[in-house]
Protein backbone atom coordinates (compact mmCIF):
# COMPACT_ATOMS: atom_id res chain seq x y z
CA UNK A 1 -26.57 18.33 18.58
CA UNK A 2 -23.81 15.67 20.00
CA UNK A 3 -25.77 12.57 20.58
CA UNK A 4 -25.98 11.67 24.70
CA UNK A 5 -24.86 8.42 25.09
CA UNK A 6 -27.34 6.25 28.61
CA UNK A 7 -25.19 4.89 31.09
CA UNK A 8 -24.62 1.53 30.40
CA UNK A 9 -26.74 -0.43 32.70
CA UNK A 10 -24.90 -3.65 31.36
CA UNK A 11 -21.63 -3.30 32.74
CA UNK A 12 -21.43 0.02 32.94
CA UNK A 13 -19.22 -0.56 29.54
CA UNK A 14 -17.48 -3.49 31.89
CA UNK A 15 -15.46 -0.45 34.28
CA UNK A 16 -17.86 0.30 37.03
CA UNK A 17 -17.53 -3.38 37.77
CA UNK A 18 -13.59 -3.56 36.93
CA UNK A 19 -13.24 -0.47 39.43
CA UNK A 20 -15.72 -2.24 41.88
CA UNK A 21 -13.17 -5.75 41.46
CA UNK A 22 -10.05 -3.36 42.16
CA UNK A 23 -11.14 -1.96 45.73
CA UNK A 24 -12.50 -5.58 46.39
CA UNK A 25 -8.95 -6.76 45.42
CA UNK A 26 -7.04 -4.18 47.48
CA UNK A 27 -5.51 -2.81 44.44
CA UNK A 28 -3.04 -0.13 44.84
CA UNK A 29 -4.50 3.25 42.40
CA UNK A 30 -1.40 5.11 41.60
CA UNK A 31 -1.63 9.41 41.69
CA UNK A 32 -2.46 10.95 38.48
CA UNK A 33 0.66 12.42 36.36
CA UNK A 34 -2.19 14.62 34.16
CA UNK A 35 -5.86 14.96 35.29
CA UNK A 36 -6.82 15.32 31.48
CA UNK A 37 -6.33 13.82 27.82
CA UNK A 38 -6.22 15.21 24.90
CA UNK A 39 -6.26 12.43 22.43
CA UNK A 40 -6.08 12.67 18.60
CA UNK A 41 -6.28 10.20 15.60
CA UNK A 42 -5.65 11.78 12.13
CA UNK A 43 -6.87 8.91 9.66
CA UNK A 44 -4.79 7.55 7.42
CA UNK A 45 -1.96 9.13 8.31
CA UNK A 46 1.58 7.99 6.90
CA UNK A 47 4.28 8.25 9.59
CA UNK A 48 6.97 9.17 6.74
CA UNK A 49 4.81 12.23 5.25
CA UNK A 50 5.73 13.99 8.62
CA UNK A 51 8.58 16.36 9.06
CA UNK A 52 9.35 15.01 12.75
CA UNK A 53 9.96 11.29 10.47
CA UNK A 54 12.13 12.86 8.37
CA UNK A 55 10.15 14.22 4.99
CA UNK A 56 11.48 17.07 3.37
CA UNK A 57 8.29 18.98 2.40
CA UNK A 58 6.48 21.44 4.71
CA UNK A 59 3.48 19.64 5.61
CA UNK A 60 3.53 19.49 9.42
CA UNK A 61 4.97 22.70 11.19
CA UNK A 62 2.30 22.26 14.43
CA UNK A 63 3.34 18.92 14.79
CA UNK A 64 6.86 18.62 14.22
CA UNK A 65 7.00 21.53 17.11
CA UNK A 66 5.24 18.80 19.05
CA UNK A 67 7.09 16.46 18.33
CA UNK A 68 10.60 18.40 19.22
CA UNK A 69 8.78 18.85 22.97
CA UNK A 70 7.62 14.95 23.54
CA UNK A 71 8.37 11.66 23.28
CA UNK A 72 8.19 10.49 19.39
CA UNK A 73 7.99 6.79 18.51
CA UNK A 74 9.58 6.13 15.36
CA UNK A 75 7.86 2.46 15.09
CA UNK A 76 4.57 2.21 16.02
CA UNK A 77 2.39 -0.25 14.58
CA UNK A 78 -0.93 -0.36 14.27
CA UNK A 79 -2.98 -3.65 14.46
CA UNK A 80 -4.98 -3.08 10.94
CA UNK A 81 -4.79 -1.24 7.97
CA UNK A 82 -8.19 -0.29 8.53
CA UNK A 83 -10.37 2.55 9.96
CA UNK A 84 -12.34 0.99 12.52
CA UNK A 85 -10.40 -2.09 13.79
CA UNK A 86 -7.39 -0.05 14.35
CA UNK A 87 -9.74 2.66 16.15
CA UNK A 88 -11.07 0.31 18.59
CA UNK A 89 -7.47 -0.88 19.53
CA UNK A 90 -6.30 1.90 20.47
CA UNK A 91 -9.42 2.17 22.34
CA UNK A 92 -9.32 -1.14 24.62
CA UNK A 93 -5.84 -2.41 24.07
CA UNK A 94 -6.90 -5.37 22.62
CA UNK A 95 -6.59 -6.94 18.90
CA UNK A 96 -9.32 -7.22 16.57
CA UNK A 97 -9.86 -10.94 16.42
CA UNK A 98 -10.52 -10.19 20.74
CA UNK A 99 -12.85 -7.22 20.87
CA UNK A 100 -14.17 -8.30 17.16
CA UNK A 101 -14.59 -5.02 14.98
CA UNK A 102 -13.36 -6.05 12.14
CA UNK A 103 -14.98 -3.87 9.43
CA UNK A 104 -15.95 -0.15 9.44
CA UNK A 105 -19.21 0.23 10.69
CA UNK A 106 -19.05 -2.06 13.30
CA UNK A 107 -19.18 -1.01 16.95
CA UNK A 108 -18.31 -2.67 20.55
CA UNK A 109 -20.18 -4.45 22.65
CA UNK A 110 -20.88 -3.08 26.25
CA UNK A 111 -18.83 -5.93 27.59
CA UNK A 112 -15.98 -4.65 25.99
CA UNK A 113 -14.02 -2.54 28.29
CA UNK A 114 -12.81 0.66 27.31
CA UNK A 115 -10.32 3.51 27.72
CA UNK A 116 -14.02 6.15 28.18
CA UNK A 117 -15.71 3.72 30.11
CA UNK A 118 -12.84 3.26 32.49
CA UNK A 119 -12.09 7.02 32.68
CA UNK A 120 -16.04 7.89 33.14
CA UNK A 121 -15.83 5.31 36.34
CA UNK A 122 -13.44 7.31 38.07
CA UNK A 123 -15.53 11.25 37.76
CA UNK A 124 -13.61 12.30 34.35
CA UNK A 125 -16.10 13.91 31.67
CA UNK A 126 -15.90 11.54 28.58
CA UNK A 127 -16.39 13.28 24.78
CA UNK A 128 -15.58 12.32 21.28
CA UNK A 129 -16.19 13.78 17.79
CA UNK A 130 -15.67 11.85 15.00
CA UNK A 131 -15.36 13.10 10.92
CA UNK A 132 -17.32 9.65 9.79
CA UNK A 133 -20.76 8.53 10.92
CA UNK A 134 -19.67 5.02 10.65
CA UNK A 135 -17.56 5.31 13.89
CA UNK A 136 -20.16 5.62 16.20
CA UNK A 137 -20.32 2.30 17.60
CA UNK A 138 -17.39 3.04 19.38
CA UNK A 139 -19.13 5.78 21.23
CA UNK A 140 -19.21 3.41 24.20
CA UNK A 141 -18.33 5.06 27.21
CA UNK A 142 -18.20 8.46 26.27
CA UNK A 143 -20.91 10.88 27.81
CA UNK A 144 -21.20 12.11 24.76
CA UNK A 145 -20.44 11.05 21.09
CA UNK A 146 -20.43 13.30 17.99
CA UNK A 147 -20.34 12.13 14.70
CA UNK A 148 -22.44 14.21 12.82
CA UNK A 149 -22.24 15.40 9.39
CA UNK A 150 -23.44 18.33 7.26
CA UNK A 151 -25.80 17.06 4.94
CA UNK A 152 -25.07 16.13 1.50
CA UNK A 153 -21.23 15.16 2.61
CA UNK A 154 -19.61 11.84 3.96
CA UNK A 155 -16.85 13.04 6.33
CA UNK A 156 -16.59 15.80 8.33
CA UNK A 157 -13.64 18.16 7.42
CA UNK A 158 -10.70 18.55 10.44
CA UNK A 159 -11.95 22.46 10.83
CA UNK A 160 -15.38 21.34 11.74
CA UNK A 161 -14.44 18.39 13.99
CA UNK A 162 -12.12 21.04 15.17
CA UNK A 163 -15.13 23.64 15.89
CA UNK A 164 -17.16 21.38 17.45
CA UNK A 165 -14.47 20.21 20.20
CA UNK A 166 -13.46 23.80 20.51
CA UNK A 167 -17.07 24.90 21.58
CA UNK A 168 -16.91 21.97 24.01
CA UNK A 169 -13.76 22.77 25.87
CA UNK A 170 -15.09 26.40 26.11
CA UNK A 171 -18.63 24.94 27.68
CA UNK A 172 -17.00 22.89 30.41
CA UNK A 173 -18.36 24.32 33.56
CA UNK A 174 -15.98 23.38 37.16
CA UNK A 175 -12.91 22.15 37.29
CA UNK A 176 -13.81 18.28 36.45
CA UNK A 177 -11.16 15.93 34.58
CA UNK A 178 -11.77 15.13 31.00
CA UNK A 179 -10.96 13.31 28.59
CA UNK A 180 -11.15 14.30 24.79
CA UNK A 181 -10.94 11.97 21.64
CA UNK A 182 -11.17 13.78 18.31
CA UNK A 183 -11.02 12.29 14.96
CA UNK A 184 -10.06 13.90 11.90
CA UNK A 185 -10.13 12.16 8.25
CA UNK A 186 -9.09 14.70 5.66
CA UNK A 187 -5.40 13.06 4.98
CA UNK A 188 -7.03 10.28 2.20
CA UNK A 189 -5.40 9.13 -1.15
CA UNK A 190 -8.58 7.66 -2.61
CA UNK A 191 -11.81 9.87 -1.30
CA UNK A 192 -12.69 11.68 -4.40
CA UNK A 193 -14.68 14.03 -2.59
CA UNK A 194 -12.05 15.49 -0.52
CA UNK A 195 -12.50 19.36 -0.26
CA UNK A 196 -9.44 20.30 -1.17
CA UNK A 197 -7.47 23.00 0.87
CA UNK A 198 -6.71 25.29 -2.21
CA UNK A 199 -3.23 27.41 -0.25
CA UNK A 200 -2.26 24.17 1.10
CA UNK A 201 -2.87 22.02 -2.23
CA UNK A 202 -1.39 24.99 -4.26
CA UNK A 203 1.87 25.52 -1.78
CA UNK A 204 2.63 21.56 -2.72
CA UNK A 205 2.46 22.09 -6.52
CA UNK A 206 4.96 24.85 -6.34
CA UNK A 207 7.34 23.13 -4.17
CA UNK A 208 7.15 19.91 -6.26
CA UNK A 209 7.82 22.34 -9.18
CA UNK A 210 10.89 23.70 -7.20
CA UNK A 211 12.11 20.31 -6.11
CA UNK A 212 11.92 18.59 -8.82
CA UNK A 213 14.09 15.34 -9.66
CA UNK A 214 15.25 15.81 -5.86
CA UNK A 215 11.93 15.26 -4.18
CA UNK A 216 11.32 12.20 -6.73
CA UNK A 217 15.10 11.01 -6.06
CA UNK A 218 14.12 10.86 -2.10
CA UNK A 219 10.31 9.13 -2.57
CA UNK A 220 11.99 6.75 -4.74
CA UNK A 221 14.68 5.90 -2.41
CA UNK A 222 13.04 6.53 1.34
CA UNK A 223 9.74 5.24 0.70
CA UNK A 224 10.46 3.17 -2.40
CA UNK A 225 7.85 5.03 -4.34
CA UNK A 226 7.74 3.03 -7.82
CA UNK A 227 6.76 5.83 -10.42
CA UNK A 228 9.37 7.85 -12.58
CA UNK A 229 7.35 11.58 -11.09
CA UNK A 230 5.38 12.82 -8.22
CA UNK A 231 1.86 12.20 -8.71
CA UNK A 232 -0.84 14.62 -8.01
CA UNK A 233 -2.35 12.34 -6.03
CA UNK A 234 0.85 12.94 -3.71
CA UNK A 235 0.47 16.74 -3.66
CA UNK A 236 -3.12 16.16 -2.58
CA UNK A 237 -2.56 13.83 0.17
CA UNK A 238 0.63 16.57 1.69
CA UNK A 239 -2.11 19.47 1.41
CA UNK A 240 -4.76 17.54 2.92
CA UNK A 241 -1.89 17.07 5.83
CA UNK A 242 -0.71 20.36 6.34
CA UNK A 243 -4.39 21.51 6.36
CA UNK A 244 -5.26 19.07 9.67
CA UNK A 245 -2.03 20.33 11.00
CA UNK A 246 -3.28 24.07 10.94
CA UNK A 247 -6.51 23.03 12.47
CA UNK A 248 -4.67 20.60 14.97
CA UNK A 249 -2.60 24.13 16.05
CA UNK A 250 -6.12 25.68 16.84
CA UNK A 251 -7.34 22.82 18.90
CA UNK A 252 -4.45 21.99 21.57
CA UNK A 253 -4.61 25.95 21.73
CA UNK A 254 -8.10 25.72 23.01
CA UNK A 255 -7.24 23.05 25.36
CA UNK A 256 -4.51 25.23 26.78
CA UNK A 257 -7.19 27.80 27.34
CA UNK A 258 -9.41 25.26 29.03
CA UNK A 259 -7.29 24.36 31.16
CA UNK A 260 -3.71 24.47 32.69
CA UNK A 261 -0.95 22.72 29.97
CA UNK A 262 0.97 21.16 32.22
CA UNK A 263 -1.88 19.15 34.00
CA UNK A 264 -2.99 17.90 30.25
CA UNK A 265 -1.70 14.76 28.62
CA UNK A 266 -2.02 15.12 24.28
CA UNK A 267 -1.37 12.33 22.34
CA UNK A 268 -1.40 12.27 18.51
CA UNK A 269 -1.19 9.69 16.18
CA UNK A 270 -3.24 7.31 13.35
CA UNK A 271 -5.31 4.50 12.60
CA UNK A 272 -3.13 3.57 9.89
CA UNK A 273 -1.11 4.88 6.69
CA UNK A 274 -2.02 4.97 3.45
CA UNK A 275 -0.30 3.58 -0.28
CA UNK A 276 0.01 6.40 -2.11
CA UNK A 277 1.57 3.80 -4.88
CA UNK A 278 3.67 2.19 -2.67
CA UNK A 279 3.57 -1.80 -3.23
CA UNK A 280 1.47 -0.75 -6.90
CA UNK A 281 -1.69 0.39 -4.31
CA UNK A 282 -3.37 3.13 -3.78
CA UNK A 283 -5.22 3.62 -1.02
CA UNK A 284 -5.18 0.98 2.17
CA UNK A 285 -6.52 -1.86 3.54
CA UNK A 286 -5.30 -4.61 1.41
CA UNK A 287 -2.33 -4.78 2.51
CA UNK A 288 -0.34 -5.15 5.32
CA UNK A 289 2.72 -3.18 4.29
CA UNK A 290 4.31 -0.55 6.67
CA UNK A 291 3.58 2.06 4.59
CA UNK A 292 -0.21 1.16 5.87
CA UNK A 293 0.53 -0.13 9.17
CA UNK A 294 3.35 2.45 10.63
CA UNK A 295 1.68 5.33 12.01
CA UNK A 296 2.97 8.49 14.11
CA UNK A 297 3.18 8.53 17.91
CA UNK A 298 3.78 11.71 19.89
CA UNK A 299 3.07 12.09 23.31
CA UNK A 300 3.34 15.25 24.43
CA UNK A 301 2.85 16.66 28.39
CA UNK A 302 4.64 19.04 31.03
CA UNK A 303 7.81 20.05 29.41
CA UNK A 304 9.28 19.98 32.73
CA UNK A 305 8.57 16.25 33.58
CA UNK A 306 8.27 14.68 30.26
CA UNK A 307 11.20 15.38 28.39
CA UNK A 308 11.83 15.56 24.83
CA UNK A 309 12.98 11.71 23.60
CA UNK A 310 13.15 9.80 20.48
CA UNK A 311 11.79 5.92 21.00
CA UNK A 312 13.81 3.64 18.03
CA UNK A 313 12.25 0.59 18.89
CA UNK A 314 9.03 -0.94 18.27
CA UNK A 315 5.92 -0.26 20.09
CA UNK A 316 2.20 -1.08 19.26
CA UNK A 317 -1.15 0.47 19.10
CA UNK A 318 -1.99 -1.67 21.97
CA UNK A 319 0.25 -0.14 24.43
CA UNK A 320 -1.20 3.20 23.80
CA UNK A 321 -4.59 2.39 26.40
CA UNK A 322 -2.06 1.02 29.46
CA UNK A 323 0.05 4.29 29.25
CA UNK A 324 -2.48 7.07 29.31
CA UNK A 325 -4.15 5.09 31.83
CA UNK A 326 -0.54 4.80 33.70
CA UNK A 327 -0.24 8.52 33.13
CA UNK A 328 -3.76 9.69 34.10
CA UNK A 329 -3.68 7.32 37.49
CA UNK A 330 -6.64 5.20 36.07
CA UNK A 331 -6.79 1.32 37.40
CA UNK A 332 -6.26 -1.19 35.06
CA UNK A 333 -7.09 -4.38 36.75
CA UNK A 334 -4.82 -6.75 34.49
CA UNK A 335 -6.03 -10.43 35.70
CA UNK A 336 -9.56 -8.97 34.68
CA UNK A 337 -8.53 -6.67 31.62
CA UNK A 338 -5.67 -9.38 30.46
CA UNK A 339 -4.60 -6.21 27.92
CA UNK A 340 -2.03 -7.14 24.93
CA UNK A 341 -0.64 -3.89 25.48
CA UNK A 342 1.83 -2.43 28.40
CA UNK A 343 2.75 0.77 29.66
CA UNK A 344 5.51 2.63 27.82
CA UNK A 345 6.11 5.40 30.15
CA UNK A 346 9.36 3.72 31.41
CA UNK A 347 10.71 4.32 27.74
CA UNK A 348 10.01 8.16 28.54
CA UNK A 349 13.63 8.26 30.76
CA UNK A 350 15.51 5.36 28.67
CA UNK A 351 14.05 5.58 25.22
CA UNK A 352 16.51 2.54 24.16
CA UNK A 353 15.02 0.46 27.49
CA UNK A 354 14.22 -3.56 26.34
CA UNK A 355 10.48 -4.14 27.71
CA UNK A 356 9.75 -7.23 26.52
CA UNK A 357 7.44 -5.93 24.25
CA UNK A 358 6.34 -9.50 21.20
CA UNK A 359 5.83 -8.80 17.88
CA UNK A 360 3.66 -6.02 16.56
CA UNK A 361 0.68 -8.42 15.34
CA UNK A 362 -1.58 -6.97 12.41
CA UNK A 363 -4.48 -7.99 10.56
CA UNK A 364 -6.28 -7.44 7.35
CA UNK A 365 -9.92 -6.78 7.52
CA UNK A 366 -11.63 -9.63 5.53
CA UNK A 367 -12.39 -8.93 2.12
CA UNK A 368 -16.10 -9.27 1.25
CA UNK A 369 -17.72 -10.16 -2.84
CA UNK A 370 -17.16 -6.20 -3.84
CA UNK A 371 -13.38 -6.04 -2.66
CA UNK A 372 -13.25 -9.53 -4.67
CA UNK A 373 -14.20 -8.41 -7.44
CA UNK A 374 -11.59 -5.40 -6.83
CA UNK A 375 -8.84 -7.16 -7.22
CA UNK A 376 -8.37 -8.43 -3.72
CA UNK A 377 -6.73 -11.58 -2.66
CA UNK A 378 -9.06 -13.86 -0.79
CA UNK A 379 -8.89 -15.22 2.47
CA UNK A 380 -6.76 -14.03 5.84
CA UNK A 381 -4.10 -11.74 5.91
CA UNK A 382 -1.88 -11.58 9.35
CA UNK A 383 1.65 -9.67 9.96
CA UNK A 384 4.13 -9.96 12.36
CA UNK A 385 6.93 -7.60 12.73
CA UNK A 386 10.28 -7.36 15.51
CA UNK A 387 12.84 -4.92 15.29
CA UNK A 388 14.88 -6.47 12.50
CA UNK A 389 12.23 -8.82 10.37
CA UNK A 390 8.79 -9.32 9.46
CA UNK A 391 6.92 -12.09 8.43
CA UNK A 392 3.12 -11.77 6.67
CA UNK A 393 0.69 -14.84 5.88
CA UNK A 394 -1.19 -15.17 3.29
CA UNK A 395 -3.82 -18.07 4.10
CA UNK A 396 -4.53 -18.07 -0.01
CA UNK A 397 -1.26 -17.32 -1.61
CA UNK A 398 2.08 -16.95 -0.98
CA UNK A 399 3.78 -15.62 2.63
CA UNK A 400 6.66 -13.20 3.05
CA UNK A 401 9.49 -12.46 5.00
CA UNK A 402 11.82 -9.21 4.95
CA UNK A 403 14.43 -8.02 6.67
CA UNK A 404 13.34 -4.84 7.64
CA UNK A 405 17.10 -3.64 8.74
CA UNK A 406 18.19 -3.66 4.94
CA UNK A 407 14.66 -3.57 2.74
CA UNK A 408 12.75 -1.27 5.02
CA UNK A 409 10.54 -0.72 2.29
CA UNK A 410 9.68 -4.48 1.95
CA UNK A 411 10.89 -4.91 -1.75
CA UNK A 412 12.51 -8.04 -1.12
CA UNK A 413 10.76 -11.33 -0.32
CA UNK A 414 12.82 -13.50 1.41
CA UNK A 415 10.60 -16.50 2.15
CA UNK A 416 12.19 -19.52 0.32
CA UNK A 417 15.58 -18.04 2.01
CA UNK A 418 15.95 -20.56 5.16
CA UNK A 419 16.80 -18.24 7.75
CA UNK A 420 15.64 -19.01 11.61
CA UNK A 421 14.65 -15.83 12.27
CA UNK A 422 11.84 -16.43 9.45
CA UNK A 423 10.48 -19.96 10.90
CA UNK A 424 10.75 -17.92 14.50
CA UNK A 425 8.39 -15.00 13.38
CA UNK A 426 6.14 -17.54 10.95
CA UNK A 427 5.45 -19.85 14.17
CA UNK A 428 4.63 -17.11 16.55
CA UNK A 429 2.42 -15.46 14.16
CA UNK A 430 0.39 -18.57 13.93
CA UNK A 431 0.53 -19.34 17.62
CA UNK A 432 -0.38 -15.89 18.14
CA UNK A 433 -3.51 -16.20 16.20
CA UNK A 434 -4.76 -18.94 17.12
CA UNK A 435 -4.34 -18.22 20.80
CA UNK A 436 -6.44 -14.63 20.28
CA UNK A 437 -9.09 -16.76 18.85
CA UNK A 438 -9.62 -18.83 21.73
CA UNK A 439 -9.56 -15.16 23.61
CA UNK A 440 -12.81 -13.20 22.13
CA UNK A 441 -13.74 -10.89 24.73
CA UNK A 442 -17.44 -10.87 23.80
CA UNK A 443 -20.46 -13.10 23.68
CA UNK A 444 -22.01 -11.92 20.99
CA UNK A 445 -21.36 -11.28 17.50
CA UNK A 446 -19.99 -7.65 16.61
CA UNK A 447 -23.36 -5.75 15.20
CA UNK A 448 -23.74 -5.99 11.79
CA UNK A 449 -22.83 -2.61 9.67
CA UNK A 450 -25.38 -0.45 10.49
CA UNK A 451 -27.29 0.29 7.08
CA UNK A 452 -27.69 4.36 7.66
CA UNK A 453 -23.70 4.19 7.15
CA UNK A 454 -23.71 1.51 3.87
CA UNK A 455 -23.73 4.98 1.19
CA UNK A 456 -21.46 6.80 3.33
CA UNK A 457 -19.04 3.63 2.90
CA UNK A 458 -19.79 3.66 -0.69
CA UNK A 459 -18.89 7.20 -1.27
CA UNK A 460 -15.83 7.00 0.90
CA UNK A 461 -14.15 4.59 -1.28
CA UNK A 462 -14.41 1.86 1.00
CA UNK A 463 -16.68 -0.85 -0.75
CA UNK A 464 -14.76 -1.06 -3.71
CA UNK A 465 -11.44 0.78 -2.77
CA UNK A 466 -9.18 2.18 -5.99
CA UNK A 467 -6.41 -0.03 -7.01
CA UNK A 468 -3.44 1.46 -9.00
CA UNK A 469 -3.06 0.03 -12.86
């Protein structure tokens, strides 16, 4: 059964006292543009394996249909190329080094404010299933928190995830708001124990057998993929896609049928990408190119107020917490909440609008003895990206710079080119840093991994993850 989270007595997970400092302050609670969320994270999911970005194989029908309804974001950066970091992000609009989950397993602390905990505050029922067990320390504010998973597997496929928030839309009783997280995992280079979806795995063979030279010619050139054919590995990864888009289909369906579409807000996008040989990696986490750090973005509500748009410019993983909370009508006390992030709804009407937005800052998870041993660099890893450059530190090796505007694919190091643009990005990236140090949001430590999840780690591929020879 889904595990019943208490009410946080400490706190309240931080938002019954934010909500009790916003009617003390007089602050103004703007009317609700949805009364529910739908919110999805498909992990590992690469932006540029979509049809709505612009791939040419067949591996996302459901949400490419989305997508041609709602507002896509074609840059959206996530703040780590790894599972649970990013996760909690998107989850309190804050970066790692502030709400300080920097490994999977992890969890946050109860005075870490949250997207749930904030919704829960104001009457809306809170749930969240999750395809790992190692997630559940960010069950915080949620009423209830599933993570199971059948015994003798890891991860949870996307149909079961998919059956279990199914059965709870249809078990609502009234006509209270909710809001819905629901994690799916399937779409992974490196998890050897992927079930594979045999039509969708099989469909991908034959059209890479159709395709040919052509498909190669455009991985090669759009993605800068760096082998002479299409690995299997590839085929796997676009079945494992079009499989959570099927499921995804069945899920916003049920939603519909809980209740009305137009009043529900659905949001779809990912923790991070994945290598899929890009860079000479398979896998993620090591490093913090784009093809790991851009993710999808679709927000999709009433056709009739939120219009179909295409955002160009760059937008972050933590803006994603301000906006639903803009869109739902929950307060967000900012002197209190101090939130990286901002709304992005104004970019619904002028997609091209300049907000002000910094730099899309990222961060590596740190590498412990076993990644070491991998292969992996030592010491910090931090990226910061604009619209035209990026700049990434290595605190043990040599930085980067690209110009993302001609080397989108981040092929050509331009750091001992002296360019202003590079000692622009290079000094707010350490400024940046430093000042989100000083700016830890709790007073504790974040809990160590909790051991029950150590062998579902292992098995996942993440204590030693697969590097490409």
């Amino acid at each position: 059964m889904p595990t019943t989270l208490p009410r946080w007595t400490r706190l309240g997970t931080a938002a019954v006292a934010l909500a009790a400092t916003l009617q003390g302050a007089g602050c103004r609670r703007a009317g609700p543009a949805y009364d529910n969320l739908l919110l999805v994270t498909v992990d590992t999911l690469r932006a540029d394996h979509l049809g709505l970005y612009g791939y040419p194989r067949p591996t996302s029908p459901f949400l490419d249909e989305l997508g041609k309804e709602g507002v896509v974001f074609w840059r959206a950066i996530a703040a780590s190329s790894h599972t649970a970091p990013s996760h909690a992000t998107i989850l309190t609009a804050l970066y790692p080094e502030q709400h300080r989950v920097l490994v999977n397993g992890q969890g946050l602390l109860p005075d870490v404010p949250g997207l749930a905990g904030i919704a829960r505050a104001q009457g809306i029922d809170t749930a969240a299933f999750a395809s790992v067990r190692f997630l559940a320390g960010l069950g915080q504010g949620f009423d209830s928190f599933d993570a199971e998973v059948p015994e003798g597997q890891v991860f949870r496929t996307a149909d079961a995830t998919v059956d279990r928030a199914v059965e709870w839309l249809r078990r609502r009783q009234g006509k209270r708001r909710f809001a819905l997280w629901v994690h799916v995992y399937d779409p992974h280079q490196h998890v050897a124990t992927t079930r594979m979806p045999e039509p969708h795995y099989q469909k991908m063979r034959e059209d890479s057998a159709r395709r040919g030279d052509e498909l190669l010619y455009f991985l090669r050139q759009e993605h800068g993929y760096p082998r002479d054919a299409v690995s299997e590995s590839i085929d796997r990864y676009d079945a494992q896609v079009a499989f959570v888009d099927a499921e995804l289909r069945r899920l916003f369906a049920a939603a519909a049928a809980a209740a009305p579409a137009r009043r529900t807000l659905r949001v779809v996008t990912a923790d991070h990408g994945e290598g899929l040989a890009s860079h000479g990696f398979e896998g993620h986490g090591r490093y913090l190119y784009n093809e790991q750090l851009r993710v999808p973005l679709i927000i999709h509500g009433d056709t009739g107020r939120l219009r179909h748009a295409v955002v160009p410019g760059l937008v972050r993983h933590v803006d994603l917490m301000p906006t639903i909370a803009e869109l739902l009508g929950l307060p967000l006390a900012e002197p209190v909440l101090r939130l990286e992030g901002r709304s992005l709804t104004r970019l619904f009407e002028a997609p091209s609008a300049d907000l002000g937005i910094e730099p899309a800052f990222s961060q590596r998870r740190p590498p412990d003895e076993r990644r070491l041993e991998a292969g992996w660099e030592p010491g910090t890893k931090l990226a910061a990206q604009d619209a035209e450059h990026k700049y990434i530190f290595n605190s043990e090796g040599g930085d980067e710079f690209y110009d993302l505007r001609l080397d989108p694919n981040e092929l050509r190091n331009l750091v001992e080119e002296t360019r202003p643009e590079r000692d622009r990005l290079r000094e707010w990236l350490h400024r940046k840093f430093e000042a989100l140090g000083r700016d830890q949001r709790t007073a504790g430590a974040a809990p160590d991994v909790d051991p029950r999840h150590l062998e579902d780690l292992k098995a996942l591929g993440y204590i030693q993850d697969t590097v490409n020879p």
